[in-house]
C-alpha atoms as a PDB file:
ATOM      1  CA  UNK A   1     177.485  50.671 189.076  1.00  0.00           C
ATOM      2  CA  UNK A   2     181.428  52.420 188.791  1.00  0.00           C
ATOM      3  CA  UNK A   3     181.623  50.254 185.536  1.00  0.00           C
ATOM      4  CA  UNK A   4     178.260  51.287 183.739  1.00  0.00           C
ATOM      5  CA  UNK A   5     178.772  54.450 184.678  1.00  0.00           C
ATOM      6  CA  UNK A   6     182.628  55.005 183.483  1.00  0.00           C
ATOM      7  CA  UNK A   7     181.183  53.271 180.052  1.00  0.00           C
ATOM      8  CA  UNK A   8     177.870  55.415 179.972  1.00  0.00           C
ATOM      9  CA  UNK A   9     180.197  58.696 180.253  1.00  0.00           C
ATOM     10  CA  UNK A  10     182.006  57.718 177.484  1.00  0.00           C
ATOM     11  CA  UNK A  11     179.218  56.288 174.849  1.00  0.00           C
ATOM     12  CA  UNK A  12     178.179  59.908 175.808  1.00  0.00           C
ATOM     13  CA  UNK A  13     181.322  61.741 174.945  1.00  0.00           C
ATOM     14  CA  UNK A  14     181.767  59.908 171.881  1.00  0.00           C
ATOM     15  CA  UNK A  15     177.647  60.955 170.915  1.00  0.00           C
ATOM     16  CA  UNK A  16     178.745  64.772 172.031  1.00  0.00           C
ATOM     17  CA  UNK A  17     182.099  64.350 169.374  1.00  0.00           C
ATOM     18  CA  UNK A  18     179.953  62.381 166.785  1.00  0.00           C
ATOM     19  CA  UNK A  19     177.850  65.460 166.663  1.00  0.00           C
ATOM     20  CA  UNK A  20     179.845  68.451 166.455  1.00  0.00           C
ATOM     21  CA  UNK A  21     181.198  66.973 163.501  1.00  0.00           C
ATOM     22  CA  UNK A  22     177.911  66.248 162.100  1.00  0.00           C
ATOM     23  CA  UNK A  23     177.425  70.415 162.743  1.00  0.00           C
ATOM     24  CA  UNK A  24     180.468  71.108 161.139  1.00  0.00           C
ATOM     25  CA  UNK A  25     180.305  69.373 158.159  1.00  0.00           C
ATOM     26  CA  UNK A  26     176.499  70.495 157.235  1.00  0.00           C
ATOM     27  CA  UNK A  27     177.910  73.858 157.951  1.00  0.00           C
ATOM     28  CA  UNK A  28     181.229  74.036 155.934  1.00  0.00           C
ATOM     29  CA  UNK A  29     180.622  71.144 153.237  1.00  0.00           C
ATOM     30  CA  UNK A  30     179.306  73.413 151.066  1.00  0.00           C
ATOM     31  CA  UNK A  31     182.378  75.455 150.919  1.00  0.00           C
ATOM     32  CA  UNK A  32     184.116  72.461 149.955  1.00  0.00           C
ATOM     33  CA  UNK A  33     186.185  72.928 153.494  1.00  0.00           C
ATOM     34  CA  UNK A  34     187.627  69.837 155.612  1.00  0.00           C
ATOM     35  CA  UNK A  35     186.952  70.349 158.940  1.00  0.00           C
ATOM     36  CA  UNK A  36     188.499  68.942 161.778  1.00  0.00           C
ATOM     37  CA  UNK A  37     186.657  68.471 165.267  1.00  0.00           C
ATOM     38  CA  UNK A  38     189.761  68.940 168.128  1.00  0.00           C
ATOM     39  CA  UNK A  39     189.656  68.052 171.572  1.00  0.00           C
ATOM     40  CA  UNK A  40     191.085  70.228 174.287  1.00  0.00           C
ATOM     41  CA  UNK A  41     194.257  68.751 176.157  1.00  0.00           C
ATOM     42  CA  UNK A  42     195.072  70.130 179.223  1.00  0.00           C
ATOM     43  CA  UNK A  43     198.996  71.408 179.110  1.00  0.00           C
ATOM     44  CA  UNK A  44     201.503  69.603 181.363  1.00  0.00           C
ATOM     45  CA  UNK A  45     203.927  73.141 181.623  1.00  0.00           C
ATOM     46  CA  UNK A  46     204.088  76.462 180.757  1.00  0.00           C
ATOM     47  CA  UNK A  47     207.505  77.226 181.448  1.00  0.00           C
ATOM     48  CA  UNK A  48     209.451  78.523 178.745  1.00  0.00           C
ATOM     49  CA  UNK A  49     212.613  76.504 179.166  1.00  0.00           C
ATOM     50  CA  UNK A  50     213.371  76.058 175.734  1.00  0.00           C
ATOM     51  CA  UNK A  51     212.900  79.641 174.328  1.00  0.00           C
ATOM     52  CA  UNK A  52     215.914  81.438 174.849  1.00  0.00           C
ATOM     53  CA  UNK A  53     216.730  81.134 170.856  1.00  0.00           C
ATOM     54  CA  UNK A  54     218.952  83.982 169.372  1.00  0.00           C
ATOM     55  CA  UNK A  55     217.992  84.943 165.695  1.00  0.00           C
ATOM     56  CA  UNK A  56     221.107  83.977 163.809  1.00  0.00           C
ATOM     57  CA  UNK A  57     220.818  80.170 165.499  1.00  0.00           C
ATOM     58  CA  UNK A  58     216.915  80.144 164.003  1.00  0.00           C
ATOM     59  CA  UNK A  59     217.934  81.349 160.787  1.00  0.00           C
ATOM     60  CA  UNK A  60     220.449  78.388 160.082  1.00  0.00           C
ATOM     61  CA  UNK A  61     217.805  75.662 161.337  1.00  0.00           C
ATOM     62  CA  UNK A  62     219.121  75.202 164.983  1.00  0.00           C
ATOM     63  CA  UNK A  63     218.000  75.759 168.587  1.00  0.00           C
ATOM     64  CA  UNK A  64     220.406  76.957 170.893  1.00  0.00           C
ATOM     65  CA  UNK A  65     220.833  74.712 174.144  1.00  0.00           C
ATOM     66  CA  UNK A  66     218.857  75.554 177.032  1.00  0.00           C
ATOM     67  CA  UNK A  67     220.383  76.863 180.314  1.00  0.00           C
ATOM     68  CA  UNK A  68     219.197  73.468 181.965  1.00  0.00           C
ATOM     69  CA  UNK A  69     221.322  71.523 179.409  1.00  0.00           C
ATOM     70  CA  UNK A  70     225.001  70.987 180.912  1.00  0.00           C
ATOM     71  CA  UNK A  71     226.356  69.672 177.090  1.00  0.00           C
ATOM     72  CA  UNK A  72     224.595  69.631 173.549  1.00  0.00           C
ATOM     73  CA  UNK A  73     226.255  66.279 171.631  1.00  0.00           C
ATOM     74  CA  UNK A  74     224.967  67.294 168.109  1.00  0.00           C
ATOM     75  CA  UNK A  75     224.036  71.182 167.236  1.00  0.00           C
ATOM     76  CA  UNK A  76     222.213  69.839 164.486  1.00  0.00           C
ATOM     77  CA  UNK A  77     219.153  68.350 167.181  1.00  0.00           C
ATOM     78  CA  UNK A  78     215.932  69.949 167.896  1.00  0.00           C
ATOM     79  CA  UNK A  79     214.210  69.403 171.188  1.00  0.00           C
ATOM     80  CA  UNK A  80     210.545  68.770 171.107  1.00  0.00           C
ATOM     81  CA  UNK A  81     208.105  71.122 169.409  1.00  0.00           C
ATOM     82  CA  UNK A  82     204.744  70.095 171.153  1.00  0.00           C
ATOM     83  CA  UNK A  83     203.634  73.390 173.458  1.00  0.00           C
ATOM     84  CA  UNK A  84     201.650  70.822 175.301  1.00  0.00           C
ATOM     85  CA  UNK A  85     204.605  68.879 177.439  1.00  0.00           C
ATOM     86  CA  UNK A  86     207.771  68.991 178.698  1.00  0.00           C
ATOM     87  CA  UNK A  87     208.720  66.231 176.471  1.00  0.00           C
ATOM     88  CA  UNK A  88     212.884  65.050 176.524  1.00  0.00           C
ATOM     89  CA  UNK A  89     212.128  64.300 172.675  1.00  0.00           C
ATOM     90  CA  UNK A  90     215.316  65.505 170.616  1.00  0.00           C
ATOM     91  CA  UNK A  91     215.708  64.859 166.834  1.00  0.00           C
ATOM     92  CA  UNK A  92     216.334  66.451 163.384  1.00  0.00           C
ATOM     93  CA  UNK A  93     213.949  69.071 161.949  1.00  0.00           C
ATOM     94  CA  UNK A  94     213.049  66.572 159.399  1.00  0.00           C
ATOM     95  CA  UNK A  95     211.297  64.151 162.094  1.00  0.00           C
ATOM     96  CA  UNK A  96     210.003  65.985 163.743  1.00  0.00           C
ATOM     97  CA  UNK A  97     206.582  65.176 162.255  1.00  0.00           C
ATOM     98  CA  UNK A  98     206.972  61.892 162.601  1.00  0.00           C
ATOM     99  CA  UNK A  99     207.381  62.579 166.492  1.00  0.00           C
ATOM    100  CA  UNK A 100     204.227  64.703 167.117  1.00  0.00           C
ATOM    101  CA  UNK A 101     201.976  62.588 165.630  1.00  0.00           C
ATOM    102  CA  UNK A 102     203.416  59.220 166.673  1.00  0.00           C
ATOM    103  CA  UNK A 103     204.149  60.353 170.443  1.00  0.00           C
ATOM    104  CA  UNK A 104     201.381  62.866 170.928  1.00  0.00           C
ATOM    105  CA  UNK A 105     199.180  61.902 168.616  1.00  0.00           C
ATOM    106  CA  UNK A 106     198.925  65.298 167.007  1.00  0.00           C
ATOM    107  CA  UNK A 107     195.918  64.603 163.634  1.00  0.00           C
ATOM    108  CA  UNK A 108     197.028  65.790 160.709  1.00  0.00           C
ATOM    109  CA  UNK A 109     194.610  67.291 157.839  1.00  0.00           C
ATOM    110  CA  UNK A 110     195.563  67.983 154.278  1.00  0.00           C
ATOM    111  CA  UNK A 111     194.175  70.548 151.949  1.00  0.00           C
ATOM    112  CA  UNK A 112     193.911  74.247 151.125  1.00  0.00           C
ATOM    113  CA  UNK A 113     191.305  75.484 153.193  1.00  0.00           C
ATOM    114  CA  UNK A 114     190.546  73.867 156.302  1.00  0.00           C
ATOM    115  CA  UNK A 115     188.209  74.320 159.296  1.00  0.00           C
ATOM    116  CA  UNK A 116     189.561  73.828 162.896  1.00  0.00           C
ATOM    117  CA  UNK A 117     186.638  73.458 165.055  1.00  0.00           C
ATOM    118  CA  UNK A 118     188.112  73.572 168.871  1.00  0.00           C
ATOM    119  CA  UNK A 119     185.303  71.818 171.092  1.00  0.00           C
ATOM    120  CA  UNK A 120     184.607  72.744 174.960  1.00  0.00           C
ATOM    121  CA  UNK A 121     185.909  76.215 174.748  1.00  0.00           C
ATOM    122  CA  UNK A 122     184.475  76.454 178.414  1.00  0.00           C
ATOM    123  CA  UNK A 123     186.904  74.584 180.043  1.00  0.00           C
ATOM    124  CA  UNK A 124     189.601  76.815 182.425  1.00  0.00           C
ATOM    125  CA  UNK A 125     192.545  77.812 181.221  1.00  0.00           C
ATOM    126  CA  UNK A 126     195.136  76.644 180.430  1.00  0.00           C
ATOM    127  CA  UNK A 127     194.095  74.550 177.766  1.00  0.00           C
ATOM    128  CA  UNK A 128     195.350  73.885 174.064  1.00  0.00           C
ATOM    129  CA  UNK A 129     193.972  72.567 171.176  1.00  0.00           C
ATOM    130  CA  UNK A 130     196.454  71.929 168.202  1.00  0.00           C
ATOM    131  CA  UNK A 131     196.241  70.135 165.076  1.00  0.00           C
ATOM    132  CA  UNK A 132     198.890  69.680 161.808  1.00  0.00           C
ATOM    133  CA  UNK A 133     198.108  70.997 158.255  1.00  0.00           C
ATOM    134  CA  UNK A 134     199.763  69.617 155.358  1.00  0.00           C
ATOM    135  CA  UNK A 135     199.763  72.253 152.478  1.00  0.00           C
ATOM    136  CA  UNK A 136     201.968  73.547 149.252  1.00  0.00           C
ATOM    137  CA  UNK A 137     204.420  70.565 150.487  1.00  0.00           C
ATOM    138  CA  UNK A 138     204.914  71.786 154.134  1.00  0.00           C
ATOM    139  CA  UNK A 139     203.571  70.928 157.154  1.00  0.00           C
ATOM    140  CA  UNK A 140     202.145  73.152 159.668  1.00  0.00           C
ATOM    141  CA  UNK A 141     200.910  73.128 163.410  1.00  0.00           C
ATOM    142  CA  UNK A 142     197.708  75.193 164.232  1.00  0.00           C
ATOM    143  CA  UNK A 143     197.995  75.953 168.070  1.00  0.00           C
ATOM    144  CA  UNK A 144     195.042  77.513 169.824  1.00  0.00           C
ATOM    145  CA  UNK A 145     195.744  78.282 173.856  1.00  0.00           C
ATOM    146  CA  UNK A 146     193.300  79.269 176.234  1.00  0.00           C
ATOM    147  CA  UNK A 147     195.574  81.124 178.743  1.00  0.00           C
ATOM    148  CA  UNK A 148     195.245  83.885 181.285  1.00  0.00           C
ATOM    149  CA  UNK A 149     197.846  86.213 180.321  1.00  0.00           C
ATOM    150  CA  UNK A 150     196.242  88.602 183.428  1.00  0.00           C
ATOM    151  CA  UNK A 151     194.848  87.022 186.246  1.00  0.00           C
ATOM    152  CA  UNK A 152     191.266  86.448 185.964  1.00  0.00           C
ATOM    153  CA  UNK A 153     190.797  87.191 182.629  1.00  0.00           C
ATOM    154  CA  UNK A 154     191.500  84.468 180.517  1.00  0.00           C
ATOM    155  CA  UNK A 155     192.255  84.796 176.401  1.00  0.00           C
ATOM    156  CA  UNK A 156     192.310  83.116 173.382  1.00  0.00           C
ATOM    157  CA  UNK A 157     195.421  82.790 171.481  1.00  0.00           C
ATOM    158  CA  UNK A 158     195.722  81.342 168.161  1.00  0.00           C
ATOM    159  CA  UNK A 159     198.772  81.187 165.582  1.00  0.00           C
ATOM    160  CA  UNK A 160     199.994  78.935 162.532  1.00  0.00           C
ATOM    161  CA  UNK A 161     204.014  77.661 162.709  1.00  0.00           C
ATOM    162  CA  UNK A 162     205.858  76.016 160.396  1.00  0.00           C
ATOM    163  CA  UNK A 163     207.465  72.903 160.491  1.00  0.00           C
ATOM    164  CA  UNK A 164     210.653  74.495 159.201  1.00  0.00           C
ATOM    165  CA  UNK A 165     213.579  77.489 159.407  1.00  0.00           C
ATOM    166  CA  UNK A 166     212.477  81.054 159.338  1.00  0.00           C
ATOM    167  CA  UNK A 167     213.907  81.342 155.989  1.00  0.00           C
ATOM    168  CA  UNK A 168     211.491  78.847 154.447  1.00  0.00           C
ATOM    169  CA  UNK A 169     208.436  80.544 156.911  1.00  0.00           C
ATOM    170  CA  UNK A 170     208.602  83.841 155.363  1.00  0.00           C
ATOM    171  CA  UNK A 171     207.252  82.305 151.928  1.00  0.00           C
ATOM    172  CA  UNK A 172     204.051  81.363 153.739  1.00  0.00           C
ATOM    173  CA  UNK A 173     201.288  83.541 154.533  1.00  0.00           C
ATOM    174  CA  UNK A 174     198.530  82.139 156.558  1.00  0.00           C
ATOM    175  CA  UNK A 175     194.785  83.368 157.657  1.00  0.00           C
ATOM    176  CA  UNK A 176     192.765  82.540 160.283  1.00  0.00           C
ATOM    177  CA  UNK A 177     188.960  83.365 159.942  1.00  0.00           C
ATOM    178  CA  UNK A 178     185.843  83.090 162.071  1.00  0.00           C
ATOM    179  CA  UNK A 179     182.734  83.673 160.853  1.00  0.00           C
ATOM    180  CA  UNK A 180     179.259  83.579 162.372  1.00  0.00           C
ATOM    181  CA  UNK A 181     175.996  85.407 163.092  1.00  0.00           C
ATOM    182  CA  UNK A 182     176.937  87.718 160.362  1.00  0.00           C
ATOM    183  CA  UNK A 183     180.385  88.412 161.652  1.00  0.00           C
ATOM    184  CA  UNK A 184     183.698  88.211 160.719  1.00  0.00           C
ATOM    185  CA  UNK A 185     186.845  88.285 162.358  1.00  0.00           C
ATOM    186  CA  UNK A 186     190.145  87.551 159.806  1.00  0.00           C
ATOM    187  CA  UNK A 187     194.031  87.632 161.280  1.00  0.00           C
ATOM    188  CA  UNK A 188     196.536  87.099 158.327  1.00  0.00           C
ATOM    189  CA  UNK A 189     200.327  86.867 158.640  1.00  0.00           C
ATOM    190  CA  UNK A 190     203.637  85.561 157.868  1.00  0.00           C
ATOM    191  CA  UNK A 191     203.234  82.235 160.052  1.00  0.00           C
ATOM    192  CA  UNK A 192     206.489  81.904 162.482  1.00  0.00           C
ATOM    193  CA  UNK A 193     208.909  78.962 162.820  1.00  0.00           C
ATOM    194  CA  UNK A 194     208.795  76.133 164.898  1.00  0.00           C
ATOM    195  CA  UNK A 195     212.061  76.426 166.114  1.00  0.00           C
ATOM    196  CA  UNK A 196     211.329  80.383 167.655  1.00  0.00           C
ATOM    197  CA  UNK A 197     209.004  78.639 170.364  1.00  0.00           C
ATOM    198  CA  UNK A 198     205.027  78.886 170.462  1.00  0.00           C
ATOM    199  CA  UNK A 199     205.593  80.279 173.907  1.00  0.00           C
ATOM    200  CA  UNK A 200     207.476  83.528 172.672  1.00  0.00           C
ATOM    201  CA  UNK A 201     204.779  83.868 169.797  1.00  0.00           C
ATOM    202  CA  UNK A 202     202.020  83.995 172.384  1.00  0.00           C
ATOM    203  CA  UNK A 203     203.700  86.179 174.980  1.00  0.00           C
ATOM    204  CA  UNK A 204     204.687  88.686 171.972  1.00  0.00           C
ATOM    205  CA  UNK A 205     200.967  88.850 170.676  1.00  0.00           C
ATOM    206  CA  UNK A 206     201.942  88.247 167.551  1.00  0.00           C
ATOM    207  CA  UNK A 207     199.059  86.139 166.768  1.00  0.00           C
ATOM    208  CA  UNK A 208     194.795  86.214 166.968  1.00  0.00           C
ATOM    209  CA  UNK A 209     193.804  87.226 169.894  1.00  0.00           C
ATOM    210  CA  UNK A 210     190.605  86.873 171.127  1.00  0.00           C
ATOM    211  CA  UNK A 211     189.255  87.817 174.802  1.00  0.00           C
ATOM    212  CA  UNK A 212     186.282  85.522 176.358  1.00  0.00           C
ATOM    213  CA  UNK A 213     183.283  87.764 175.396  1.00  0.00           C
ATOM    214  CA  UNK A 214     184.614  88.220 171.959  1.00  0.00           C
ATOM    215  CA  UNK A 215     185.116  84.083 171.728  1.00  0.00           C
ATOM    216  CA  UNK A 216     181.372  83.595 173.130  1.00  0.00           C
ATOM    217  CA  UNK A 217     180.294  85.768 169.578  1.00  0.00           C
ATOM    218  CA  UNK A 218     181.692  83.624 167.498  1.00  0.00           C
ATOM    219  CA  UNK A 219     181.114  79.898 169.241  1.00  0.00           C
ATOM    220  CA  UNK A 220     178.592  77.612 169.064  1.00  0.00           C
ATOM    221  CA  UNK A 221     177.246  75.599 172.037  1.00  0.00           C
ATOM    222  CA  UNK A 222     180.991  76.043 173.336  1.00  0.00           C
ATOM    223  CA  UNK A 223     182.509  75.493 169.873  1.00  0.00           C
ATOM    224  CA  UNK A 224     184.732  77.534 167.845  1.00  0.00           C
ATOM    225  CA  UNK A 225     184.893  76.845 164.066  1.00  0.00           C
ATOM    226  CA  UNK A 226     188.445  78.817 162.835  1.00  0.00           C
ATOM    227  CA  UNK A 227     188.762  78.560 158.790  1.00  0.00           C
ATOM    228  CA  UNK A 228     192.607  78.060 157.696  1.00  0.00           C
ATOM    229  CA  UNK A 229     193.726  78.879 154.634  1.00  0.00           C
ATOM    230  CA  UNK A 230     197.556  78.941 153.668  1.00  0.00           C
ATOM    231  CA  UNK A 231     199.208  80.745 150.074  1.00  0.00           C
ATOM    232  CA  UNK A 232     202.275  81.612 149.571  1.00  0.00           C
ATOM    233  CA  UNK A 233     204.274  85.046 150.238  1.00  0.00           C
ATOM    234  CA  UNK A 234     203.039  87.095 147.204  1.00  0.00           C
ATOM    235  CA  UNK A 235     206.082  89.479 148.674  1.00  0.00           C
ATOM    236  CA  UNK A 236     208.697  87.643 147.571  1.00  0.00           C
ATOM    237  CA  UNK A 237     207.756  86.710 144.071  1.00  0.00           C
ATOM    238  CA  UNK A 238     207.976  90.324 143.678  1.00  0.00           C
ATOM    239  CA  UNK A 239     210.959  91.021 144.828  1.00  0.00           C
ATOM    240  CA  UNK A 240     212.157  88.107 142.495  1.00  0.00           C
ATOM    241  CA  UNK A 241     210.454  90.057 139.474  1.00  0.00           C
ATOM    242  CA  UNK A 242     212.864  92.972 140.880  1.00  0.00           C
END
């Protein structure tokens, strides 16, 4: 009886997964839109111990050593991006990619307009729900974090960083759009760098924000469909015309 029902709970999880996607493709195919159906992981820490980055060590492409961290044997290694875990994972910028999907399993989806559609939006917090977007030859990772920054109240938080320095970041803008029941909700900004912590980002604000009764608008049966889209900084081709 434990076995059939361990296997019936799954062939039922994979029949919830099998249709939200089916929802968000009859919704968004007509837009022409990937979408992406993403599971919520449960995060295995939320202390910031590798955010104490000063701005000239971001701008050159390297992470200052944590306190924790008796000796650094190359200046030129990252530790691990992934806000999810604590994760001993150090390793050039240009790997990093390589490291989130292959060791956390991180999808990846490709294309100019995208839709990130973050299932069981119920669950307490904290919870995260990332993905990777390939676009204009850079990569990017999409976090979304459920998170009570007050006790009690839990909020959404969701931002776009760059697989890259801060230097390359700044010739990206990114929007993040949610649209339903003849609403609409659009944050667009300059997306931040990997290397200045998702963490930081989050406890700054400098992302969407989105408490639980504004969330509940814009989800469907405890799903919430986000539309990505990523140009470039129209700013500095300006400038260059300057």
């Amino acid at each position: 009886m434990l076995f059939f029902t361990q296997c019936f709970g799954a062939v039922l999880d994979l029949i919830h997964l099998r249709f939200q996607h089916y929802k968000a493709k009859r919704v968004f195919s007509a837009a022409g839109q990937l979408v992406c159906v993403v599971n919520p992981t449960h995060s295995l820490k939320y202390a910031p111990t590798r955010c104490a980055a000063t701005q000239a060590s971001t701008e050159q492409g390297i992470l200052p050593p944590c306190h924790h961290h008796e000796a650094v044997h190359d200046p030129q290694l990252v530790p691990c991006t992934c806000p999810l875990f604590s994760c001993p994972w150090e390793g050039h910028l240009e790997v990093v990619v390589s490291h989130l999907r292959q060791t956390h399993r991180i999808n990846i989806l490709q294309g100019a307009e995208i839709v990130f559609l973050a299932t069981d939006m119920h669950l307490p917090a904290p919870t995260d729900w990332i993905i990777m977007h390939s676009c204009l030859g850079h990569q990017f990772l999409l976090v979304l974090r459920k998170q009570e920054k007050y006790e009690g109240h839990p909020q959404f938080f969701a931002t776009m960083m760059l697989i890259g320095t801060p230097t390359q970041a700044n010739n990206f803008t990114y929007r993040l759009e949610l649209n339903r029941n003849q609403r609409r909700l659009k944050w667009e900004a300059t997306p931040r760098s990997i290397l200045e912590c998702v963490d930081s980002v989050i406890s700054d604000g400098d992302c969407l924000v989105l408490n639980t009764s504004l969330a509940q608008l814009f989800s469907d049966n405890g799903s919430l469909a986000i539309g990505i889209a990523i140009t470039t900084s129209k700013v500095h081709s300006s400038e260059a015309e300057m």
